[in-house]
Protein backbone atom coordinates (compact mmCIF):
# COMPACT_ATOMS: atom_id res chain seq x y z
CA UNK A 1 42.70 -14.38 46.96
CA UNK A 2 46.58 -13.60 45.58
CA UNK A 3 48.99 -13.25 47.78
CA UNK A 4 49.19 -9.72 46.67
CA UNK A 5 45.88 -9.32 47.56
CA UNK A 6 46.46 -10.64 51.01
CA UNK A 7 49.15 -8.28 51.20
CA UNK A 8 46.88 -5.31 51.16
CA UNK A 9 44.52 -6.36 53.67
CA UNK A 10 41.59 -4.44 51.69
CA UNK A 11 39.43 -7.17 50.98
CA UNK A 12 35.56 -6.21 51.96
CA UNK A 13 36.45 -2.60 53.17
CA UNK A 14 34.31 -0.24 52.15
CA UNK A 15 35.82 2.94 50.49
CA UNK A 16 34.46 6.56 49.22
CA UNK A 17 35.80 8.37 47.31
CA UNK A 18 34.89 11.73 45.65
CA UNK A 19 35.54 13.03 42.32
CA UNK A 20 35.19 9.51 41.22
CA UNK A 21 33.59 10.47 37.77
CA UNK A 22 37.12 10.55 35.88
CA UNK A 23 40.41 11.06 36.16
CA UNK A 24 42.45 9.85 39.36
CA UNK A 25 39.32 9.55 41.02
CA UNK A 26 37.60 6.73 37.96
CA UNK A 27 41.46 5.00 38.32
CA UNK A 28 41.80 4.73 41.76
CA UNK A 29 38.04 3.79 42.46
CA UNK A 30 38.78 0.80 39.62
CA UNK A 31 41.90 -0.02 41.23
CA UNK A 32 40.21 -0.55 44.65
CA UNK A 33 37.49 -2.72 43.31
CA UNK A 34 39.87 -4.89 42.00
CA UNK A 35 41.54 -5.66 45.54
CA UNK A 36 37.73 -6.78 46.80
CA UNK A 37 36.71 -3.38 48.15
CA UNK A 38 32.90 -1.66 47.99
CA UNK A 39 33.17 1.35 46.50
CA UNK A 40 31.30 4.43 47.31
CA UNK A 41 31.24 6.94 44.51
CA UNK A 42 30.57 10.62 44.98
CA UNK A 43 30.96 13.29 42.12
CA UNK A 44 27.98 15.91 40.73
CA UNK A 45 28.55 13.98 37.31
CA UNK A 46 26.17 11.63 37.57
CA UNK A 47 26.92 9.79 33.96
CA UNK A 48 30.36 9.83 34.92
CA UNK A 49 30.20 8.24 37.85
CA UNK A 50 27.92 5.31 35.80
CA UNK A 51 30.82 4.75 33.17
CA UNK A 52 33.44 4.16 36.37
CA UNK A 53 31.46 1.47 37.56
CA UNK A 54 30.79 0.13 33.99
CA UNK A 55 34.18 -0.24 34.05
CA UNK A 56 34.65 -1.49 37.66
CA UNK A 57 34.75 -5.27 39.37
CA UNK A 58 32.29 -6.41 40.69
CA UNK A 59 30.35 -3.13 39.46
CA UNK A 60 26.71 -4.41 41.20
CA UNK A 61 28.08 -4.18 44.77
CA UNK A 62 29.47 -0.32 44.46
CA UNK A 63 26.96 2.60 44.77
CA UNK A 64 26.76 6.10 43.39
CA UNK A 65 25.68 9.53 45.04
CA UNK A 66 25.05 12.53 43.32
CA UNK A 67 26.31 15.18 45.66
CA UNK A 68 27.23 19.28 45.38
CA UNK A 69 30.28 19.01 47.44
CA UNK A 70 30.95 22.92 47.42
CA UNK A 71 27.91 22.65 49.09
CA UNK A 72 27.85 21.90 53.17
CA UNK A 73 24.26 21.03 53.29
CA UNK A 74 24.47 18.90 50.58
CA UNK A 75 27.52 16.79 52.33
CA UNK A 76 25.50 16.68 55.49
CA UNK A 77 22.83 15.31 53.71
CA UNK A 78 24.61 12.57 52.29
CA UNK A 79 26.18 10.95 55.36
CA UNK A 80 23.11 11.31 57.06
CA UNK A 81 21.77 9.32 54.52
CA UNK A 82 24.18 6.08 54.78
CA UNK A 83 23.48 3.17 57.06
CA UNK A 84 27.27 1.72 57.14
CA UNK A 85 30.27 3.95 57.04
CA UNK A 86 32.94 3.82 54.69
CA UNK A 87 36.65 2.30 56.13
CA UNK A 88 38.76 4.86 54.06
CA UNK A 89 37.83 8.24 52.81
CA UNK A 90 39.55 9.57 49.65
CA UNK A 91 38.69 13.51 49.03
CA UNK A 92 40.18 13.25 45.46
CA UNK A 93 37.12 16.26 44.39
CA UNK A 94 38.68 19.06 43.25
CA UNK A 95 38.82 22.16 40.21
CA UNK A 96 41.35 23.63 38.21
CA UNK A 97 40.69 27.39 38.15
CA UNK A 98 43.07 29.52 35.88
CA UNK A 99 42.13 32.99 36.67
CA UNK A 100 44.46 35.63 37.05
CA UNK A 101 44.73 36.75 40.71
CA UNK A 102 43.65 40.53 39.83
CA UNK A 103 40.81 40.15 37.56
CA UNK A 104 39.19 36.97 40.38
CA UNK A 105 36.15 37.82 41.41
CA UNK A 106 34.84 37.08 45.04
CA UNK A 107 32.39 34.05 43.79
CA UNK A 108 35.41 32.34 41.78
CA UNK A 109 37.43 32.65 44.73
CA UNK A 110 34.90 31.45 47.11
CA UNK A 111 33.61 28.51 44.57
CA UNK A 112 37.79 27.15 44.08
CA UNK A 113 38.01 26.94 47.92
CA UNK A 114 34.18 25.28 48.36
CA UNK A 115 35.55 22.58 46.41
CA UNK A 116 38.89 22.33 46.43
CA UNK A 117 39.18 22.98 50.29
CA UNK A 118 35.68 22.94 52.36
CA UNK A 119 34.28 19.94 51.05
CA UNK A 120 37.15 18.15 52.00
CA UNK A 121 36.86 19.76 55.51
CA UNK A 122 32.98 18.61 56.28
CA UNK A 123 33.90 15.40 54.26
CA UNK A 124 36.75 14.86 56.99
CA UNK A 125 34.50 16.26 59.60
CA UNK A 126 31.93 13.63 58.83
CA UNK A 127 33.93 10.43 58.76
CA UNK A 128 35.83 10.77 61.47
CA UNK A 129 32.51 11.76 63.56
CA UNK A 130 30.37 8.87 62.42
CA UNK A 131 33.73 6.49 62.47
CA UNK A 132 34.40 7.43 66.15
CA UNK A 133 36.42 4.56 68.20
CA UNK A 134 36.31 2.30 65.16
CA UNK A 135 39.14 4.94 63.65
CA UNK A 136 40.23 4.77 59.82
CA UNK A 137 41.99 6.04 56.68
CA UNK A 138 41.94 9.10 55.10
CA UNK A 139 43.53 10.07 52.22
CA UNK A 140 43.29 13.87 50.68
CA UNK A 141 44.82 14.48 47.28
CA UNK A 142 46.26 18.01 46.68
CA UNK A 143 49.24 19.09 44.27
CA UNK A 144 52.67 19.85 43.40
CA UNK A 145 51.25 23.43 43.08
CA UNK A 146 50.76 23.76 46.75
CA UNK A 147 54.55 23.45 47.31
CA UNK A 148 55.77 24.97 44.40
CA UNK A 149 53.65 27.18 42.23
CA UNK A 150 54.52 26.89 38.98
CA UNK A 151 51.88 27.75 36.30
CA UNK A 152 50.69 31.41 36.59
CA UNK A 153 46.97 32.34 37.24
CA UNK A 154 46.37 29.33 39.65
CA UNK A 155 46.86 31.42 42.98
CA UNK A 156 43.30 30.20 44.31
CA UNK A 157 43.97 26.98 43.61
CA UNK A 158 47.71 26.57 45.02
CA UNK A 159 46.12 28.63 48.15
CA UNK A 160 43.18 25.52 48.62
CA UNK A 161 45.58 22.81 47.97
CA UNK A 162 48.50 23.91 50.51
CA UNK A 163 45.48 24.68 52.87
CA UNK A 164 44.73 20.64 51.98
CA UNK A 165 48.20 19.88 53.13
CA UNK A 166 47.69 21.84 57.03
CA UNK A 167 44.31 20.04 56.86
CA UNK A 168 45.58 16.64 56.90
CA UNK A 169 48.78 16.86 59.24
CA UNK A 170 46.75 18.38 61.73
CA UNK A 171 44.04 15.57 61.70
CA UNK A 172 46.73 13.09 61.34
CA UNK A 173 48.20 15.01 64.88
CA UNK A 174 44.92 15.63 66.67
CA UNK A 175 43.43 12.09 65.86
CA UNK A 176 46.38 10.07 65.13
CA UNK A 177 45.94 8.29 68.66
CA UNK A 178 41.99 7.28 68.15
CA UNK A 179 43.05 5.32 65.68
CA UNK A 180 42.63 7.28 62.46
CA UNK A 181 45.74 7.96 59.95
CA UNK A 182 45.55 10.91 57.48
CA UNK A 183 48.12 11.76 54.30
CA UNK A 184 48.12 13.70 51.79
CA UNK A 185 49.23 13.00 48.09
CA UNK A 186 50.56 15.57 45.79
CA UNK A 187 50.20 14.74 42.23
CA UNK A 188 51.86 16.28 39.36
CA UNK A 189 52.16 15.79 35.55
CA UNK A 190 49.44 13.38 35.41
CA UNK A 191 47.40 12.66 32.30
CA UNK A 192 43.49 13.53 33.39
CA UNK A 193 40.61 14.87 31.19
CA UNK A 194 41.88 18.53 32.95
CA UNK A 195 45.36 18.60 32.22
CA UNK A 196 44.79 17.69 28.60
CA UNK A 197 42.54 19.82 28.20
CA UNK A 198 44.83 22.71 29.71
CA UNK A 199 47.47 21.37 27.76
CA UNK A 200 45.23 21.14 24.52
CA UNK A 201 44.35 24.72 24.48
CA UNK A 202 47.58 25.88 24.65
CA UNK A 203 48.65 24.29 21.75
CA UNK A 204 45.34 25.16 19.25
CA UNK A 205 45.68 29.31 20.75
CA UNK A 206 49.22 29.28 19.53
CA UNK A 207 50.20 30.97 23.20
CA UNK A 208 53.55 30.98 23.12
CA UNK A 209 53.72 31.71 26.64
CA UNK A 210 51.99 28.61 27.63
CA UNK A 211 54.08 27.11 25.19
CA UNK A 212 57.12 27.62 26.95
CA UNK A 213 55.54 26.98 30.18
CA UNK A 214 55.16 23.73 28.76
CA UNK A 215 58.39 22.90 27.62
CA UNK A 216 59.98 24.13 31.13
CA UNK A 217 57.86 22.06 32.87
CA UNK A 218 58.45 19.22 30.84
CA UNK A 219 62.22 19.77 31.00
CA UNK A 220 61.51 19.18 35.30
CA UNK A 221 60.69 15.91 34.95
CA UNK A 222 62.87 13.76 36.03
CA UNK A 223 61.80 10.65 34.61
CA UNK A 224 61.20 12.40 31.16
CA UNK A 225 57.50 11.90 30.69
CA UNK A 226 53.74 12.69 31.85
CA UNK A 227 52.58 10.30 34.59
CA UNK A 228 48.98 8.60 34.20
CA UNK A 229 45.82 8.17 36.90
CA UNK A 230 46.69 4.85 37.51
CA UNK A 231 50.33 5.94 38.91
CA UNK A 232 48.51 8.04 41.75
CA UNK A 233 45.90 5.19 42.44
CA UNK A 234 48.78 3.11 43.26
CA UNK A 235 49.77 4.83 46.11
CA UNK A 236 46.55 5.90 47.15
CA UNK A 237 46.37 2.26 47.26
CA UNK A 238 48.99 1.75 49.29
CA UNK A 239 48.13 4.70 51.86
CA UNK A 240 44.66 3.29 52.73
CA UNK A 241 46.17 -0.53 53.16
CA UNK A 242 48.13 -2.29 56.08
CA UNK A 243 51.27 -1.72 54.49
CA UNK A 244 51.37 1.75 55.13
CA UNK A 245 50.49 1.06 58.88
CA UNK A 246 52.46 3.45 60.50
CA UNK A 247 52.89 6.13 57.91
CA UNK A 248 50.81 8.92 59.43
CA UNK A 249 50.72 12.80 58.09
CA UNK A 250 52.87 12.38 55.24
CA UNK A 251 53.40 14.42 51.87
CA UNK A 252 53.82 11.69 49.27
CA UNK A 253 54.59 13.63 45.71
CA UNK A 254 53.76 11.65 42.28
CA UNK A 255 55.08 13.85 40.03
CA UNK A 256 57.79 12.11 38.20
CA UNK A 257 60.44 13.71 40.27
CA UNK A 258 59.47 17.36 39.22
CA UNK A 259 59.69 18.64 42.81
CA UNK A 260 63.10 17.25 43.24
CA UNK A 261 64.52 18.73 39.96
């Protein structure tokens, strides 16, 4: 084992981590395999999942479940189901909803917030319940949108994710001394499947609108470009290992410096 690796401390913990089907959730579920970890993978895209651990370490000691996360029953259901508990939890599940705010319709509304919002609730619910005195790390991904909402139409979505953000400070508060630690990571500008494909059909509908949505937003990046999955993973990374031992109910941006311009 590297001295990096030692560094970490995440050699033989056991993480899950939802969403893990693409995206920040395929990157960061590769990145902890790499540093010795079991990975538990939960996404509803099953052949998704199958291709992140195709492309994983070690890929015959992680394991896959097929779970409905907007769906309570369906998250009870699969922790009843396990026979160890995971060390870290990482709700990185989520949707990216662009609806405009007065043509939503009750079950749009009510679907962005299962997902983006409840599952990570029960999820939380769950782990820290079966995890008990033996504590733990979570680690709930949300967005620059909850702080500042930038793109129109997304008002369920920046809703669910600054709901994300009260989620985790108040765990981090209310369990902070049984030994669990909770943050929060706000990505922004990062290259995923969704973005590009946001991006993508703004370009081929000629919208000029979203066109100069785009070039604002691109003009708030401090470092001058788009960030990629494996720039969040990092510091997901870092959140669920020894080195952030005493970082508890923190906001941790990775958005290129967009919030700060």
């Amino acid at each position: 084992m590297s001295g990096e690796f030692d560094m970490y401390k995440l050699d033989g913990k056991t993480v899950l981590i939802t969403g893990a089907s693409s995206g920040i959730g395929r990157a960061t579920a590769k990145l902890f395999a790499e540093h010795g970890c079991r990975v538990f993978l939960v996404d509803i895209d099953f052949q998704g999942m199958i291709d992140t651990v195709r492309e994983m370490k070690l890929s015959e000691s992680h394991e896959t479940f097929l779970v409905d996360l907007s769906k309570k029953e369906e998250i009870d259901r699969f922790w009843s189901s396990l026979e160890r508990f995971p060390d870290v939890l990482v709700n990185n599940a989520g949707s990216y909803p662009s609806i405009d705010f007065l043509k939503m319709t009750e079950v749009e509304y009510k679907k962005t917030i299962d997902v983006n919002l409840n599952s990570m609730v029960w999820m939380c619910h769950e782990f820290i319940k079966r995890r008990g005195k033996a504590g733990g790390v979570i680690v709930n991904i949300g967005s620059i949108e909850a702080i500042l909402p930038f793109k129109k139409h997304l008002v369920s979505y920046s809703l669910s994710k600054a709901a994300v953000i009260a989620l985790t400070r108040s765990l981090a508060r209310d369990y902070g001394r049984k030994g669990f630690r909770a943050n929060v990571v706000l990505p922004g500008a990062i290259k995923t499947p969704g973005t590009m494909s946001q991006v993508k059909n703004g370009l081929l509908s000629f919208r000029v609108d979203l066109m100069r949505v785009a070039d604002v937003f691109q003009s708030r990046l401090a470092m001058g470009r788009w960030g990629n999955p494996q720039e969040v993973a990092k510091v997901i990374l870092f959140l669920a290992s020894d080195m952030a031992s005493y970082v508890q109910g923190a906001m941790i941006p990775v958005d290129g410096g967009f919030l700060s311009s």
